[in-house]
Protein backbone atom coordinates (compact mmCIF):
# COMPACT_ATOMS: atom_id res chain seq x y z
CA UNK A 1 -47.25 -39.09 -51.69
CA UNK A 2 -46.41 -39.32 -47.67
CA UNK A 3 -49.45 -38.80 -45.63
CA UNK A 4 -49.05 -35.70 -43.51
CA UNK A 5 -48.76 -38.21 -40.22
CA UNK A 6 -45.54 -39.70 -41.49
CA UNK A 7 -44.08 -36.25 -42.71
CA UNK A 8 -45.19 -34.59 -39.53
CA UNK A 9 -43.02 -37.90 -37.47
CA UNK A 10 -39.97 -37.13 -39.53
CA UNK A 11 -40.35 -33.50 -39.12
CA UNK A 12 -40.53 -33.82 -35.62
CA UNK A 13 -37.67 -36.42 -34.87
CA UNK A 14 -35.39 -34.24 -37.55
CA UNK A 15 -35.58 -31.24 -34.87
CA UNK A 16 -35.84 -33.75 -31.41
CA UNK A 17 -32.62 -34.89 -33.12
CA UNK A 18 -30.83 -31.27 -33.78
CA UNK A 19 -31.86 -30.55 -30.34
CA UNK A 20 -29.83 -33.33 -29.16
CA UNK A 21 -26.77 -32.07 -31.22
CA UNK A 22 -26.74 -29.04 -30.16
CA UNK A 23 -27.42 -29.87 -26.49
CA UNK A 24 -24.49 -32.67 -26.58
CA UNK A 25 -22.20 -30.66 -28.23
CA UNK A 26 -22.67 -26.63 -26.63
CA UNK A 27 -24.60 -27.12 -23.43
CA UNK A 28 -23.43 -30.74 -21.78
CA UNK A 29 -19.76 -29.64 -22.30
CA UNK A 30 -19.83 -26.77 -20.55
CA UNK A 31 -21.55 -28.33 -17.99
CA UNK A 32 -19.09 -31.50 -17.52
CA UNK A 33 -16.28 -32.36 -15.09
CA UNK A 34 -13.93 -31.31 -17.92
CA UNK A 35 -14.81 -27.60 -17.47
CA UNK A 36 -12.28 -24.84 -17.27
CA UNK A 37 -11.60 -24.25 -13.35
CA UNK A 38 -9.59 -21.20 -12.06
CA UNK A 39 -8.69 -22.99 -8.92
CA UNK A 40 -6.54 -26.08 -9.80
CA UNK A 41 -7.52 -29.16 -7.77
CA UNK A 42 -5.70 -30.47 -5.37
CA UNK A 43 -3.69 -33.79 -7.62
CA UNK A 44 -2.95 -30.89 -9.73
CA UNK A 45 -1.41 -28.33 -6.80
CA UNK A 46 0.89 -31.94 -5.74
CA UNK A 47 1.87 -32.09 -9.00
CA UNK A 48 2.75 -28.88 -9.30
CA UNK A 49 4.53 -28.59 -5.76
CA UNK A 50 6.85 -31.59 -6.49
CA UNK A 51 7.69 -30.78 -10.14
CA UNK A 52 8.65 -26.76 -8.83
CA UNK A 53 10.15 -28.32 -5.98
CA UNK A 54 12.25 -31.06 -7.84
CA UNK A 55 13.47 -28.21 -10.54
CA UNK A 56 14.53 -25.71 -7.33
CA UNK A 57 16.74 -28.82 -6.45
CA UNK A 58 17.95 -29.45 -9.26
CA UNK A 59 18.91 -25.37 -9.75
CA UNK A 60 20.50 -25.78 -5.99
CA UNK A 61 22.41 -28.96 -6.44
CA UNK A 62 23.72 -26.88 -10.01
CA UNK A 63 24.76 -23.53 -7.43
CA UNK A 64 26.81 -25.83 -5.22
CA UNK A 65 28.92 -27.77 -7.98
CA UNK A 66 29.85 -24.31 -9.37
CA UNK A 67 33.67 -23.14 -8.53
CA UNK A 68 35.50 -20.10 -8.87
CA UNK A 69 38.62 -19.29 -10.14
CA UNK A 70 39.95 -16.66 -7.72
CA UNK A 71 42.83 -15.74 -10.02
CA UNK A 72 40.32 -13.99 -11.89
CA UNK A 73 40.11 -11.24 -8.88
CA UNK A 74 44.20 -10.46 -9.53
CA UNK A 75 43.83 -10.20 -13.52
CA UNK A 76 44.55 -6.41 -14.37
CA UNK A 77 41.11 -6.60 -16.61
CA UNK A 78 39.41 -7.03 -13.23
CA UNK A 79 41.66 -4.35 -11.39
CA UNK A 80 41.16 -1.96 -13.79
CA UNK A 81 37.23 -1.92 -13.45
CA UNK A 82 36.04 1.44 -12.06
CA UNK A 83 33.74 2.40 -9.86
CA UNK A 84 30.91 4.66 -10.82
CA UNK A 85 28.55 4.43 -8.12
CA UNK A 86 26.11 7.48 -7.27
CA UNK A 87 25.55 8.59 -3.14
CA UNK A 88 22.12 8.67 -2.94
CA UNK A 89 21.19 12.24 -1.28
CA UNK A 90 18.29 12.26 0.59
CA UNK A 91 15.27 14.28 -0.96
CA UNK A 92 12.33 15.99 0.27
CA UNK A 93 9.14 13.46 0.91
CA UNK A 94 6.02 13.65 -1.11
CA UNK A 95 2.67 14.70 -0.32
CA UNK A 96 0.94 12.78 2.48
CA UNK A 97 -2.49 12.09 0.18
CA UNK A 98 -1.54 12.78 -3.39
CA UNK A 99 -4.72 12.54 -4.40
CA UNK A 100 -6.33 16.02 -2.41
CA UNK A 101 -6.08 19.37 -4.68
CA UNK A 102 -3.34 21.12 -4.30
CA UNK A 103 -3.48 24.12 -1.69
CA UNK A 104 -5.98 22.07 0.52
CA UNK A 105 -4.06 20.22 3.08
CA UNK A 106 -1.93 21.79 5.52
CA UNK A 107 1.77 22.89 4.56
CA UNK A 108 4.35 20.54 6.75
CA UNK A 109 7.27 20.70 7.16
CA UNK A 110 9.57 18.17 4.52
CA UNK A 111 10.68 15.42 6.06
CA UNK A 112 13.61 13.30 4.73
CA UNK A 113 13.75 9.54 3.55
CA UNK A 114 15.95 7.42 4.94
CA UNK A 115 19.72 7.17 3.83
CA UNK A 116 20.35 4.28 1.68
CA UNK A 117 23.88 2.49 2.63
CA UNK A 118 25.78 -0.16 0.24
């Protein structure tokens, strides 16, 4: 049989060494460089920057080497097109706070928005 000093060492290194797991696995990771950060730093903004700025060249370089065929305005496909276009009328404002009861402010008078133009 083990004497109760030797089962007592074993016992106790058995759960000094589960304590270790767990702290290496759940707690140190958390608390590591590595962490999730909801501000980027600031390698990560450069990247960013010249990757976005690179592909908005790339998309304006693109716009410029595009051409259009202006015959395309005299087809009779194109001069057929109709126009269906709504004039905006201009309507009656809302409330000033729409969040008072009804009845409780003062009744003004409506004012109009301002006319939209194409």
């Amino acid at each position: 049989m083990i004497s109760k000093n030797i089962k007592n060492i074993v016992i106790a290194g058995v759960i000094i060494g589960a304590s270790f797991l767990v702290y290496s696995f759940f707690i140190k990771s958390s608390d590591s460089n590595e962490s999730i950060s909801s501000t980027p730093s600031a390698v990560e903004m450069n990247q960013t920057d010249n990757t976005t700025g690179n592909q908005i060249l790339k998309i304006l370089s693109n716009l410029k080497t595009i051409r259009i065929d202006k015959n395309f305005f005299s087809e009779p496909a194109f001069i057929e097109l109709q126009d269906y276009s709504v004039n905006l009328t201009e309507e009656q404002v809302g409330r000033q706070n729409p969040f008072i009861s009804v009845g409780a402010e003062p009744v003004q008078a409506p004012q109009a928005t301002p006319k939209v133009t194409q």
